[in-house]
C-alpha atoms as a PDB file:
ATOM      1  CA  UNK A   1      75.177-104.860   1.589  1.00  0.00           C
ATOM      2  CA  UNK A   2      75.895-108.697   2.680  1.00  0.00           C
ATOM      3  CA  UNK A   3      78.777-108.811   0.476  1.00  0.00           C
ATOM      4  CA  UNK A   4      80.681-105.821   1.912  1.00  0.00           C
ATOM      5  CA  UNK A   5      79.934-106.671   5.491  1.00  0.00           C
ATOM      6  CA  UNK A   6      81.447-109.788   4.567  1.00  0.00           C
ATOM      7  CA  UNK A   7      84.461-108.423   3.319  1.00  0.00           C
ATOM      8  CA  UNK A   8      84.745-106.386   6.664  1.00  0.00           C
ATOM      9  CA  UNK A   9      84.068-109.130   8.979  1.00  0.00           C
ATOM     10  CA  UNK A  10      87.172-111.147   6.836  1.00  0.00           C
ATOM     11  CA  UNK A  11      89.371-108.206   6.456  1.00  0.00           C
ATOM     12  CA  UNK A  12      88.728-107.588  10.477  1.00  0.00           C
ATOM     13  CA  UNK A  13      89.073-111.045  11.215  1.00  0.00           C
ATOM     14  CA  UNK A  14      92.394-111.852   8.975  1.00  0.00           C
ATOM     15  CA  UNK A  15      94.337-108.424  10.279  1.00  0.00           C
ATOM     16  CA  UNK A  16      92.900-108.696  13.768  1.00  0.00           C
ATOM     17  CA  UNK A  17      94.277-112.013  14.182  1.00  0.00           C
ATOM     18  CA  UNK A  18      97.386-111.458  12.803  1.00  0.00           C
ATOM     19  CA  UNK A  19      97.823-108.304  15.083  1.00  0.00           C
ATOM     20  CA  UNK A  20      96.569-110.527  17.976  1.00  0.00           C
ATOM     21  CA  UNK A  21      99.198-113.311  17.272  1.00  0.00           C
ATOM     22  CA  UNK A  22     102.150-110.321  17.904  1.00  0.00           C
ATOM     23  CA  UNK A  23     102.434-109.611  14.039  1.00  0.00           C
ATOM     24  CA  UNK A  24     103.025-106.427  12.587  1.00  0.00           C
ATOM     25  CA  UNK A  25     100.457-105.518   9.957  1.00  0.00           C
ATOM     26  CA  UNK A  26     102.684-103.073   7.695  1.00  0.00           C
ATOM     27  CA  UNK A  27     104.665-106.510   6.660  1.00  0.00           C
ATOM     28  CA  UNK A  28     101.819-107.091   4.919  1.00  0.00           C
ATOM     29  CA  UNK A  29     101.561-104.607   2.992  1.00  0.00           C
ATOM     30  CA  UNK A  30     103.794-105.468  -0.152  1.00  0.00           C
ATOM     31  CA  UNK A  31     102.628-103.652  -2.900  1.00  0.00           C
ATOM     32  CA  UNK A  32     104.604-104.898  -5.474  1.00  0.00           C
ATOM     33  CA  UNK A  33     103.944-108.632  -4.652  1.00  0.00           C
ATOM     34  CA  UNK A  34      99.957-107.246  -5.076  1.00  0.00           C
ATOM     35  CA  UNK A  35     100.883-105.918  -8.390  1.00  0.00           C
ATOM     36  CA  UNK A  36     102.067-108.850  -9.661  1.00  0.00           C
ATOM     37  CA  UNK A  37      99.252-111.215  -8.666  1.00  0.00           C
ATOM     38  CA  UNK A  38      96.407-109.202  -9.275  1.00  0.00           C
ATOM     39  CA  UNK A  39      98.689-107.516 -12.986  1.00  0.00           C
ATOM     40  CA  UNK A  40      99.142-111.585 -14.011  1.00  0.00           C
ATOM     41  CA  UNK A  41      95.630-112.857 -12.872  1.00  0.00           C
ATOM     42  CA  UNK A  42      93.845-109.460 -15.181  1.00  0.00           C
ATOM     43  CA  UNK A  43      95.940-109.996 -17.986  1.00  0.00           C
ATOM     44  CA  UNK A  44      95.409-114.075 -18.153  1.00  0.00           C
ATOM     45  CA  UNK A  45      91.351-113.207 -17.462  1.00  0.00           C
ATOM     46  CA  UNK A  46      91.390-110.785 -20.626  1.00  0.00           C
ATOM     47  CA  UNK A  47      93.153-113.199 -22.855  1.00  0.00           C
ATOM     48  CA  UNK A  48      91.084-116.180 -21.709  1.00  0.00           C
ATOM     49  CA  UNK A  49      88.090-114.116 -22.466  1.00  0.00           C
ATOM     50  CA  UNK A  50      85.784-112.106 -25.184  1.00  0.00           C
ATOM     51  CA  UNK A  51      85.538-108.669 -24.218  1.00  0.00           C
ATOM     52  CA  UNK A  52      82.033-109.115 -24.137  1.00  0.00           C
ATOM     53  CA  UNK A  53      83.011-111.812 -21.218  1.00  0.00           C
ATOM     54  CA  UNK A  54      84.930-108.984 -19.776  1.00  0.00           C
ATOM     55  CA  UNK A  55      82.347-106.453 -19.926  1.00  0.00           C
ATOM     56  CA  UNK A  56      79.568-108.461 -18.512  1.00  0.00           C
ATOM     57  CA  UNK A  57      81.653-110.167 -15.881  1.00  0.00           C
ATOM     58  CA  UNK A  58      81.816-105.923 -13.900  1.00  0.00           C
ATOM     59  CA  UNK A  59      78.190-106.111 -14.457  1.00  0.00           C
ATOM     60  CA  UNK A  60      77.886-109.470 -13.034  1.00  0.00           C
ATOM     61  CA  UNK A  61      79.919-108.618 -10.232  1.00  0.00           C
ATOM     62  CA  UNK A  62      77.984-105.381  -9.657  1.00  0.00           C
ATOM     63  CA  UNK A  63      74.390-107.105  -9.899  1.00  0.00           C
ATOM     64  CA  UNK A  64      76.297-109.494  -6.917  1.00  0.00           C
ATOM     65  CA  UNK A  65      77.300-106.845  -4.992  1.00  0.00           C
ATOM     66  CA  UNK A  66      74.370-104.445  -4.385  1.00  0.00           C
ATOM     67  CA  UNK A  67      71.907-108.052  -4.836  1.00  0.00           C
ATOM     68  CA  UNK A  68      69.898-107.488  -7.712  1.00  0.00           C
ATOM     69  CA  UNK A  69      67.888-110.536  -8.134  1.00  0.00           C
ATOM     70  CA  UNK A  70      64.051-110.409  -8.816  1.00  0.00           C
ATOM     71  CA  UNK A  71      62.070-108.900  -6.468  1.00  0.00           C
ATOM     72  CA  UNK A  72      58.096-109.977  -5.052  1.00  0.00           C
ATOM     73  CA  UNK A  73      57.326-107.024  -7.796  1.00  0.00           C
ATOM     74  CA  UNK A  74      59.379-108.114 -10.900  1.00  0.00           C
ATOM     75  CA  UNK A  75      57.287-111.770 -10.269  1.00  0.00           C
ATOM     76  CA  UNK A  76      53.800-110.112  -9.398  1.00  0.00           C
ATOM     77  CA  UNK A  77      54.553-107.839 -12.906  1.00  0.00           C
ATOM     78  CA  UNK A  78      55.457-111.004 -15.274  1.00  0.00           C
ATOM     79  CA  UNK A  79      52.801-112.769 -13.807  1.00  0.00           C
ATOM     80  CA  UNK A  80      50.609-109.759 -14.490  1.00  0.00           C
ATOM     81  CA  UNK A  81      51.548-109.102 -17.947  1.00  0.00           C
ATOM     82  CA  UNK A  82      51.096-112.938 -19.135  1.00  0.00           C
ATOM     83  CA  UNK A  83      47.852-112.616 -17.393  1.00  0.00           C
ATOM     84  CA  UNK A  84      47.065-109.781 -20.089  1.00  0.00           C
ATOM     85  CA  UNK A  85      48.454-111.405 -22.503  1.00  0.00           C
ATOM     86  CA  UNK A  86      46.273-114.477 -22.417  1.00  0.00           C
ATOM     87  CA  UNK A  87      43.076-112.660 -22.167  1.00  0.00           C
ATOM     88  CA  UNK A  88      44.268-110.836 -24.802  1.00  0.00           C
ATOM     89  CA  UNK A  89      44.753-113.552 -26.525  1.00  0.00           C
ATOM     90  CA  UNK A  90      41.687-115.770 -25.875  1.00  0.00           C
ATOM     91  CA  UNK A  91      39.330-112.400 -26.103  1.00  0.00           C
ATOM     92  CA  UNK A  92      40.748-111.020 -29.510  1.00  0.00           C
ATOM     93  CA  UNK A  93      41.932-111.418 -32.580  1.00  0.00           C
ATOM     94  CA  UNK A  94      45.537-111.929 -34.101  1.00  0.00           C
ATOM     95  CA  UNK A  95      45.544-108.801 -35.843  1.00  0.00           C
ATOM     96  CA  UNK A  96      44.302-107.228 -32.324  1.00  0.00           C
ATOM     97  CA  UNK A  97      47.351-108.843 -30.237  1.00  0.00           C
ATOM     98  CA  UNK A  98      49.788-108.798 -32.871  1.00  0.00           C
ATOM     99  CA  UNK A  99      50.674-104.894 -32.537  1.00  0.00           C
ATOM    100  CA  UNK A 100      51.722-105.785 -28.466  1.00  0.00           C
ATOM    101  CA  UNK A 101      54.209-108.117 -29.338  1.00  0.00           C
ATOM    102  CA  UNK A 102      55.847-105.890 -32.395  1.00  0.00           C
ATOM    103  CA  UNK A 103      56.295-102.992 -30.698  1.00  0.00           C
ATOM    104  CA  UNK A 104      56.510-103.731 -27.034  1.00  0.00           C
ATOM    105  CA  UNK A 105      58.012-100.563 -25.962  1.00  0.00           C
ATOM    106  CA  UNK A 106      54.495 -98.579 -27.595  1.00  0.00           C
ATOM    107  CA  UNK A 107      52.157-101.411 -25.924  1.00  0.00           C
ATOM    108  CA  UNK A 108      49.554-100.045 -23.433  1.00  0.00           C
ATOM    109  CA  UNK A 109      49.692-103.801 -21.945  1.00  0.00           C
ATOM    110  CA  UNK A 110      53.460-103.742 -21.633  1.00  0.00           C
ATOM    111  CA  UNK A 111      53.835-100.022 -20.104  1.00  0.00           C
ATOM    112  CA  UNK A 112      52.069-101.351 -16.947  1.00  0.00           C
ATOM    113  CA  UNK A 113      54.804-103.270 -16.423  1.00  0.00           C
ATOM    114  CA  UNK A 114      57.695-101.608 -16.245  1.00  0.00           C
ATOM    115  CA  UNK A 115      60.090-104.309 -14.294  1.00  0.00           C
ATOM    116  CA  UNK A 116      59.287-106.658 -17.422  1.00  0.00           C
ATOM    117  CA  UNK A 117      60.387-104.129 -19.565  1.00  0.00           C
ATOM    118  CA  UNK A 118      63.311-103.186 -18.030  1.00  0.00           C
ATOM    119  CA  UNK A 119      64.328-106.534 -19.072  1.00  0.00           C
ATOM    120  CA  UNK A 120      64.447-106.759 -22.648  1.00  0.00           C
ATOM    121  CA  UNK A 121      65.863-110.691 -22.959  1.00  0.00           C
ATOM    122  CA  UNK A 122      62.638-111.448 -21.185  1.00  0.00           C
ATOM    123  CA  UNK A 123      60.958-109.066 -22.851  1.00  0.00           C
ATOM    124  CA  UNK A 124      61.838-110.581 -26.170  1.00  0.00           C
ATOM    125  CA  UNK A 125      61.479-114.244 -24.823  1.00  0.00           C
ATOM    126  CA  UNK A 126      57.710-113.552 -24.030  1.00  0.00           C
ATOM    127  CA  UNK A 127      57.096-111.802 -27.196  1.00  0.00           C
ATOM    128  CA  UNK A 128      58.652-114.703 -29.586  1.00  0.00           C
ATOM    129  CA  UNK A 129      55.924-117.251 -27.475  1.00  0.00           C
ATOM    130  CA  UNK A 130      53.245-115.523 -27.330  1.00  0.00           C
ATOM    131  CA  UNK A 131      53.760-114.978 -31.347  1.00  0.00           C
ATOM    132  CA  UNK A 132      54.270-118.870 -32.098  1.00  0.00           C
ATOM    133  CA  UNK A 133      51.122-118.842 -30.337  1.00  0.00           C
ATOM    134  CA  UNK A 134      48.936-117.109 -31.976  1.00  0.00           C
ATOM    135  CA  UNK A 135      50.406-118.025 -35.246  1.00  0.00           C
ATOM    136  CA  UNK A 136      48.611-121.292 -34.418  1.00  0.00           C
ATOM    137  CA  UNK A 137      50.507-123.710 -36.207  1.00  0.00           C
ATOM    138  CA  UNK A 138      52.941-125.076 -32.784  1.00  0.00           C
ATOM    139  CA  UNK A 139      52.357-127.873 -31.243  1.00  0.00           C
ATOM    140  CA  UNK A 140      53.118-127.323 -27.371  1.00  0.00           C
ATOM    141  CA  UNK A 141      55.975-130.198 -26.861  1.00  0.00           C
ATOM    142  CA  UNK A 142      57.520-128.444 -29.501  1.00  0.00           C
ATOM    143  CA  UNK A 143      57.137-125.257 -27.875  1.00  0.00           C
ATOM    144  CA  UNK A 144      58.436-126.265 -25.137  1.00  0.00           C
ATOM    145  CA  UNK A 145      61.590-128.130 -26.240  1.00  0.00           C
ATOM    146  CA  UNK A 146      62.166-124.890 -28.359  1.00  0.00           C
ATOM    147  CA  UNK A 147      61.872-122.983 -24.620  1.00  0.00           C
ATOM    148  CA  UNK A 148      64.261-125.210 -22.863  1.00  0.00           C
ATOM    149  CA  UNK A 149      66.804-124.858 -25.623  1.00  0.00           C
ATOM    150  CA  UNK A 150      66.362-120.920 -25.283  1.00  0.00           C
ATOM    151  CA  UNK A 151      66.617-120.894 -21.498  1.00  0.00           C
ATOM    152  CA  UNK A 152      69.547-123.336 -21.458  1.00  0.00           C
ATOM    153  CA  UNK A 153      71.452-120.928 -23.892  1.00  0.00           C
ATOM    154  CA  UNK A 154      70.141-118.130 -21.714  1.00  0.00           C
ATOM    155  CA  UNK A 155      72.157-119.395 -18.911  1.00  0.00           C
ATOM    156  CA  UNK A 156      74.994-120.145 -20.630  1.00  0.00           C
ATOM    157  CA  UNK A 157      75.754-116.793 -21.272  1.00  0.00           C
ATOM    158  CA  UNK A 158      74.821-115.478 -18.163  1.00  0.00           C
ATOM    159  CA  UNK A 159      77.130-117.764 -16.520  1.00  0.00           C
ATOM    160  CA  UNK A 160      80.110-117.024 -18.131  1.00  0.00           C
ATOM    161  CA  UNK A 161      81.508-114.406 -15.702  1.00  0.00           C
ATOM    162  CA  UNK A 162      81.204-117.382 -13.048  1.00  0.00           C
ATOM    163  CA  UNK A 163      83.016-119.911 -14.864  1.00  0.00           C
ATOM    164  CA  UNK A 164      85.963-116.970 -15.964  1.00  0.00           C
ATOM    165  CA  UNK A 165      86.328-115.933 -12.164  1.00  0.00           C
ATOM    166  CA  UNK A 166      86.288-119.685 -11.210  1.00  0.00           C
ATOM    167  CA  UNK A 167      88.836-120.356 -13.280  1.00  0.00           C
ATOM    168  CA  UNK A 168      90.968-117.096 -12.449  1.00  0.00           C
ATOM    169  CA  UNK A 169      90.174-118.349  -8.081  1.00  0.00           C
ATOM    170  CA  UNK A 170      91.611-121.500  -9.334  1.00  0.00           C
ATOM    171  CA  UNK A 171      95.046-119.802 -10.935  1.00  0.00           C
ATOM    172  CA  UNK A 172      95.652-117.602  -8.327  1.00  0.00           C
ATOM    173  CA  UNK A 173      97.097-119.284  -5.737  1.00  0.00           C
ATOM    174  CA  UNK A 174      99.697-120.753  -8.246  1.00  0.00           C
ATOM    175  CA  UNK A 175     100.478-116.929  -9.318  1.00  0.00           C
ATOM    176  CA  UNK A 176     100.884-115.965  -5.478  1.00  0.00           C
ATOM    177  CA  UNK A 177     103.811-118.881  -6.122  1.00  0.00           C
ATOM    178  CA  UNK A 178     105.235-117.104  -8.784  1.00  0.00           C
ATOM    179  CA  UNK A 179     105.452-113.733  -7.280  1.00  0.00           C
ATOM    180  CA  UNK A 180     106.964-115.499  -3.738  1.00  0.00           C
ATOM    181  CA  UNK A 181     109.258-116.897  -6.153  1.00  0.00           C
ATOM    182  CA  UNK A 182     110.418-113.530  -7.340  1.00  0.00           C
ATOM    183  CA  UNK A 183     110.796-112.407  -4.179  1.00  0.00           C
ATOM    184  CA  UNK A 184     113.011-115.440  -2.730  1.00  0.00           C
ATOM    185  CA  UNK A 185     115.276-114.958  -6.110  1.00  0.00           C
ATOM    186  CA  UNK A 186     115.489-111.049  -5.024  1.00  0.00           C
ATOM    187  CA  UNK A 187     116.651-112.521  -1.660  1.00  0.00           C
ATOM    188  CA  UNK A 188     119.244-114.915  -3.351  1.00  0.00           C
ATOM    189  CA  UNK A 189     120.967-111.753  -4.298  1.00  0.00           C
ATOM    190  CA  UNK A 190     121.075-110.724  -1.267  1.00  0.00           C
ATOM    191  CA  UNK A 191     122.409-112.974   0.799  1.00  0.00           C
ATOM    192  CA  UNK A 192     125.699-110.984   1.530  1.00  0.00           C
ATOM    193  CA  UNK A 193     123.563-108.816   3.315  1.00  0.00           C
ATOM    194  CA  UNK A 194     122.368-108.902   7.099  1.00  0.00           C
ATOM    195  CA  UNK A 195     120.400-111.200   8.665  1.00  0.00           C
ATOM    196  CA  UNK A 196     117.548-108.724   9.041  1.00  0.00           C
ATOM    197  CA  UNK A 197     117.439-107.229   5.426  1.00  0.00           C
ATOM    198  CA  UNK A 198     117.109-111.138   4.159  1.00  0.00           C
ATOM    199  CA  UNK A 199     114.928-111.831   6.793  1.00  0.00           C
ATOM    200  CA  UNK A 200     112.958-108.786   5.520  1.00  0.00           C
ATOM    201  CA  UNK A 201     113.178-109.582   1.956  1.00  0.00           C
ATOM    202  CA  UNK A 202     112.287-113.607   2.698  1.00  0.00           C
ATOM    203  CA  UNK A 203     109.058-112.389   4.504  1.00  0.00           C
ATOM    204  CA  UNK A 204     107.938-109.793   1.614  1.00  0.00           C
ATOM    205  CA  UNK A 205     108.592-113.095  -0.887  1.00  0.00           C
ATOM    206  CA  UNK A 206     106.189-115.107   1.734  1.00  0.00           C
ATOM    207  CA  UNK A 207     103.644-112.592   1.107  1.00  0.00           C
ATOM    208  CA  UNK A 208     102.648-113.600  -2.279  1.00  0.00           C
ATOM    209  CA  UNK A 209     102.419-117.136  -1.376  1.00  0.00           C
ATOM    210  CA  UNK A 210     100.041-115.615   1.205  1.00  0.00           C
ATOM    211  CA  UNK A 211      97.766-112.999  -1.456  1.00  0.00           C
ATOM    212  CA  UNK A 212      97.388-115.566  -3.645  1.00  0.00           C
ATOM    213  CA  UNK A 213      95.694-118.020  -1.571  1.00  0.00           C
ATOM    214  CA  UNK A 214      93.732-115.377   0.667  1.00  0.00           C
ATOM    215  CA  UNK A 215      92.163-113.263  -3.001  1.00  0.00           C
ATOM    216  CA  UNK A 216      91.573-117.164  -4.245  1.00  0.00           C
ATOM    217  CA  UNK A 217      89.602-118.247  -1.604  1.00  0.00           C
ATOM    218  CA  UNK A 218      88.171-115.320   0.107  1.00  0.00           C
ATOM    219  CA  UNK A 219      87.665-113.181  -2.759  1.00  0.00           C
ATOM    220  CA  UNK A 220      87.150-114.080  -6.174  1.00  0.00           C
ATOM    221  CA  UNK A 221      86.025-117.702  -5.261  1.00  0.00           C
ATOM    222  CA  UNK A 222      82.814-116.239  -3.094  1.00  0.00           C
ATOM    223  CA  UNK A 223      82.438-113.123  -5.808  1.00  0.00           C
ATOM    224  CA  UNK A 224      82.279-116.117  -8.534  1.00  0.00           C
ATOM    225  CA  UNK A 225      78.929-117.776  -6.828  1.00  0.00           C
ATOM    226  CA  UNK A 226      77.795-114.722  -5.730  1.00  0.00           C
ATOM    227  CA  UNK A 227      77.708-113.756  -9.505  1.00  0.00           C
ATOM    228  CA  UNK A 228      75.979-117.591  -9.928  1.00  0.00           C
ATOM    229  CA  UNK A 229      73.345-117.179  -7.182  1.00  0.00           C
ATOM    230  CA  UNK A 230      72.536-113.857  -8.447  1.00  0.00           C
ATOM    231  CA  UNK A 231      72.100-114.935 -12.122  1.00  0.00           C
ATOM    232  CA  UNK A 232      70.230-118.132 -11.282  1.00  0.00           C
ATOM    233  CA  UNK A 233      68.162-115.879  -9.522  1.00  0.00           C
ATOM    234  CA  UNK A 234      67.279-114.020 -12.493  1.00  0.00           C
ATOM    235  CA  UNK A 235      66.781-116.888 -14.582  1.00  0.00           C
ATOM    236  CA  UNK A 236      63.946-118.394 -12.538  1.00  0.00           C
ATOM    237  CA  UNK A 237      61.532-115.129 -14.220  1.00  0.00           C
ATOM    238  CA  UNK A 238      61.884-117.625 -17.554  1.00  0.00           C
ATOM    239  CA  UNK A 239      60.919-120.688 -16.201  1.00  0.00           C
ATOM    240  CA  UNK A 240      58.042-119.029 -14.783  1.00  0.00           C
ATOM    241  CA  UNK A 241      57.132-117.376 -18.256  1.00  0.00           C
ATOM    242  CA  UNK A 242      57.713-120.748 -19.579  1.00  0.00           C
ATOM    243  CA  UNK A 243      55.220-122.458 -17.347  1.00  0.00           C
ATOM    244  CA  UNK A 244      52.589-120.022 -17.490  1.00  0.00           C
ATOM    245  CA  UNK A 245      52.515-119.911 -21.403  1.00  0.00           C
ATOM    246  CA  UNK A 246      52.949-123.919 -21.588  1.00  0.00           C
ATOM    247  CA  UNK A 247      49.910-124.225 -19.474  1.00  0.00           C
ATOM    248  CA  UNK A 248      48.169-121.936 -21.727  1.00  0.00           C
ATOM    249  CA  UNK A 249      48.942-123.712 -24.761  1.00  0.00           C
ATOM    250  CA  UNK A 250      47.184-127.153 -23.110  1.00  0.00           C
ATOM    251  CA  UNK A 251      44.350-125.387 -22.508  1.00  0.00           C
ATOM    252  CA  UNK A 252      44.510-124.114 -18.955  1.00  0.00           C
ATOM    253  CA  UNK A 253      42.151-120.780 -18.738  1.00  0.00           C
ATOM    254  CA  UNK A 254      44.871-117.808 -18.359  1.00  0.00           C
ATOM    255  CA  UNK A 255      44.234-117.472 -14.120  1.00  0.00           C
ATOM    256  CA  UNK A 256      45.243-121.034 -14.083  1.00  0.00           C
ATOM    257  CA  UNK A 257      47.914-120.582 -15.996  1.00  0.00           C
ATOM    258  CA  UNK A 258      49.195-117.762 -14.228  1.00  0.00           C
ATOM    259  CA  UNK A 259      49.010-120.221 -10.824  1.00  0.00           C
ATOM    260  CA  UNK A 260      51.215-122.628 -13.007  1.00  0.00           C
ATOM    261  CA  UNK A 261      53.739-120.161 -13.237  1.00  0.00           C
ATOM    262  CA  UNK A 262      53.583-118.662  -9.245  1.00  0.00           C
ATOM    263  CA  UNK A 263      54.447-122.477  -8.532  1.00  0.00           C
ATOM    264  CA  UNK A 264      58.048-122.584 -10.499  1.00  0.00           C
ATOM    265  CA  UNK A 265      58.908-119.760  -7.527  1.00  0.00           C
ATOM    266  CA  UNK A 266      61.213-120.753  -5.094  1.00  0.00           C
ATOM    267  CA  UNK A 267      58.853-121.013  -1.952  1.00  0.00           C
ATOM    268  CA  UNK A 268      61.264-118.659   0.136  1.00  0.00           C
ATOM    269  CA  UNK A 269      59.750-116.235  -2.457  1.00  0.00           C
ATOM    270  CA  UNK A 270      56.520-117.024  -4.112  1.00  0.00           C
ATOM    271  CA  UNK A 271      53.815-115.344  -3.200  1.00  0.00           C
ATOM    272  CA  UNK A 272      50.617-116.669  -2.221  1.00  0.00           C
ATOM    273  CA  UNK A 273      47.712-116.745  -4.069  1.00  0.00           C
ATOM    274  CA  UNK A 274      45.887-113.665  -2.446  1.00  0.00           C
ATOM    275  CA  UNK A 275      48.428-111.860  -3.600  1.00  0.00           C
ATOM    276  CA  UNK A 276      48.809-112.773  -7.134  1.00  0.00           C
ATOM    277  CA  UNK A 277      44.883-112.558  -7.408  1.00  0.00           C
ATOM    278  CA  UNK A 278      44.779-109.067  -6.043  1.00  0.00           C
ATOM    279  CA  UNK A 279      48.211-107.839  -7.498  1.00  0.00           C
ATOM    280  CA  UNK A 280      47.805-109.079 -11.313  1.00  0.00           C
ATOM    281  CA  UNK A 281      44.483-110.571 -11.697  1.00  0.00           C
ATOM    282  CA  UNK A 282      41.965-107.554  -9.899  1.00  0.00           C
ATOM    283  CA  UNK A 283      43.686-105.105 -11.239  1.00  0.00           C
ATOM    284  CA  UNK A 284      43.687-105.736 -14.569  1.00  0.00           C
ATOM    285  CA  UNK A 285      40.257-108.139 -14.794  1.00  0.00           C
ATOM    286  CA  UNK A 286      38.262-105.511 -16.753  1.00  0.00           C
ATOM    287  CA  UNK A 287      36.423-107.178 -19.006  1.00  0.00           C
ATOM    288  CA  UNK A 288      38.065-110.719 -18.096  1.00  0.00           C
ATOM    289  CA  UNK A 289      35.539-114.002 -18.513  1.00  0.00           C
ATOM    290  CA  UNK A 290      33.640-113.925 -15.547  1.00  0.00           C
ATOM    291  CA  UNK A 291      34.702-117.868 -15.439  1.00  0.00           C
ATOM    292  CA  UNK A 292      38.249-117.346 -14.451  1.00  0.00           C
ATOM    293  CA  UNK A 293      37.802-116.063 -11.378  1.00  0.00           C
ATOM    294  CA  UNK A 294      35.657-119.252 -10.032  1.00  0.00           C
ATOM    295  CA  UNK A 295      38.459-121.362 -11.957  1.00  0.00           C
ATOM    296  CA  UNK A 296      41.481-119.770  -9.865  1.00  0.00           C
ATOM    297  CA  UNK A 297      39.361-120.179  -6.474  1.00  0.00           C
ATOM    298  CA  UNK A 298      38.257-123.515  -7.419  1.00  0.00           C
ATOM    299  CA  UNK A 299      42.308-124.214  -7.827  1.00  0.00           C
ATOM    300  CA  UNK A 300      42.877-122.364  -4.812  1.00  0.00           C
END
C-alpha cells in the first residue's frame, strides 16, 4: 500500500505542479517518446539478464509492492519449529528425527508450521543443519562457516533483481537522450515548417529527455531498494535459524537457543520474551525437560 500511495503523491505532485506553473499536461503525454524508453530499457534488461533473472525480478517487484517481508508469525513459527526440533533432537534418537527432516512436507513437527513451510529454501536450509547435526561428525565452526557461505549465496540470488533494475535506473536517463534525440532530428526535417509545428515537435523531443530522468529516479531507482529492503527482510529468518542451531551445537539447552535466535531480530520487530515463551515454547512443551523452562527464565 506505501508504494502506490507513493506513486500518487509523485504523480500528483509532478502533474500538479506542472499544471500550477501554467503548463498544459496533454504535452506530456508523448506516447511514442514512452515507447521508445521503456521498448529500449526492456529489451537491454532481457539481454543483460537470465530469464530466471527476469522471472524473479516481477516477483521481486510484486513481494515490494504489496510488502511481503516476515511477519511477528513467520519469526514466532521458525522459532517454534527449531524449538521442536532440538527437543527432538536431545530427547530421541537419529532414527526417530531422521524421518522429519526427509520428508518435511509428511512431518507432524513441520505441519504446525505452516509459514516455515511455505518457504521451502528455508525449509531446506533447516533440514540440511539439523541433519549435519545429528550425523554427529561436524564440528560447529565448520558448521557455521558452511552457513555463512549458504546465506551469502542465498542473497546473492535474491538480490539480483536489485542490481538488474539498478543498473536499468542507471541507463535510463541516457535512453530518455536518445529518444529526445529522435525527436530533435524529426524536427530538423521540419524546419520549413511554422514556428508552432517546430515548436511543437521541439517540445515532444524534450519529453524524452524528461521520461528518462523522471522513470530513473522516481521509479525504477525506489522499486530497485524496495525489492532490496524487502529481500533483506526475508533473509534475516536465516540468520536467525543460523543462530539458534549454532547455539545448539555449543551446547546451549534448546530454550536458550531459541533466545539466541529472537536476538538476531531487528528490535523494531523482535518480540519479547513473553511472547516467544508462550507462542513456541508453551505450546509445544509437552514432554520438554522440565530444566528448560528455569534455564530460559534464568536468561530472562
Amino acid at each position: 500500500m506505501a508504494v502506490f500511495i507513493g506513486i500518487v503523491i509523485t504523480m500528483a505532485s509532478l502533474l500538479g505542479g506542472f499544471a500550477a506553473m501554467g503548463g498544459h499536461i496533454p504535452v506530456i503525454w508523448q506516447p511514442w517518446e514512452f515507447v521508445i524508453i521503456g521498448g529500449t530499457a526492456v529489451g537491454t534488461f532481457i539481454i543483460a539478464n537470465s530469464l530466471k533473472t527476469v522471472r524473479d525480478t516481477g516477483r521481486a517487484s510484486v513481494e515490494a509492492m504489496v510488502g511481503q517481508v516476515p511477519k511477528a508469525r513467520d519469526y514466532l513459527d521458525l522459532l517454534g519449529l527449531l524449538y521442536l526440533l532440538m527437543r527432538e533432537i536431545r530427547a530421541k534418537g537419529r532414527n526417530e528425527v531422521e524421518p522429519h527432516i526427509d520428508d518435511p512436507q509428511e512431518s507432524e513437527i513441520f505441519k504446525r508450521f505452516s509459514r516455515v513451510l511455505a518457504r521451502p529454501e528455508l525449509t531446506s536450509f533447516v533440514c540440511d543443519y539439523v541433519r549435519l547435526m545429528i550425523i554427529g561428525n561436524a564440528r560447529p565452526h565448520e558448521i557455521e562457516a558452511l552457513m555463512d557461505e549458504e546465506i551469502q549465496t542465498h542473497r546473492r540470488e535474491k538480490l539480483k533483481p536489485y542490481f538488474a533494475l539498478m543498473t536499468i535506473a542507471e541507463a535510463l536517463p541516457a535512453l530518455g537522450i536518445v529518444a529526445a534525440v529522435l525527436g530533435v532530428i524529426k524536427a530538423m526535417g521540419a524546419l520549413d515548417q511554422s514556428p508552432q509545428l517546430l515548436g511543437s515537435l521541439i517540445g515532444a523531443a524534450l519529453v524524452g529527455t524528461f521520461a528518462g530522468i523522471f522513470m530513473s529516479y522516481a521509479l525504477v531507482g525506489p522499486l530497485a531498494l524496495k525489492i532490496k529492503y524487502t529481500r533483506e527482510h526475508q533473509m534475516r529468518l536465516y540468520t536467525i535459524a543460523k543462530q539458534t542451531l549454532l547455539a545448539f551445537m555449543n551446547g546451549a539447552l534448546p530454550q536458550i537457543a531459541v533466545e539466541h535466535g529472537r536476538k538476531a531480530i531487528a528490535a523494531a520487530d523482535r518480540p519479547s520474551i513473553d511472547e516467544v515463551e508462550s507462542e513456541t515454547i508453551s505450546q509445544s512443551s509437552r514432554g520438554a525437560p522440565a530444566n528448560d523452562r528455569a534455564a530460559l527464565q534464568g536468561a530472562a
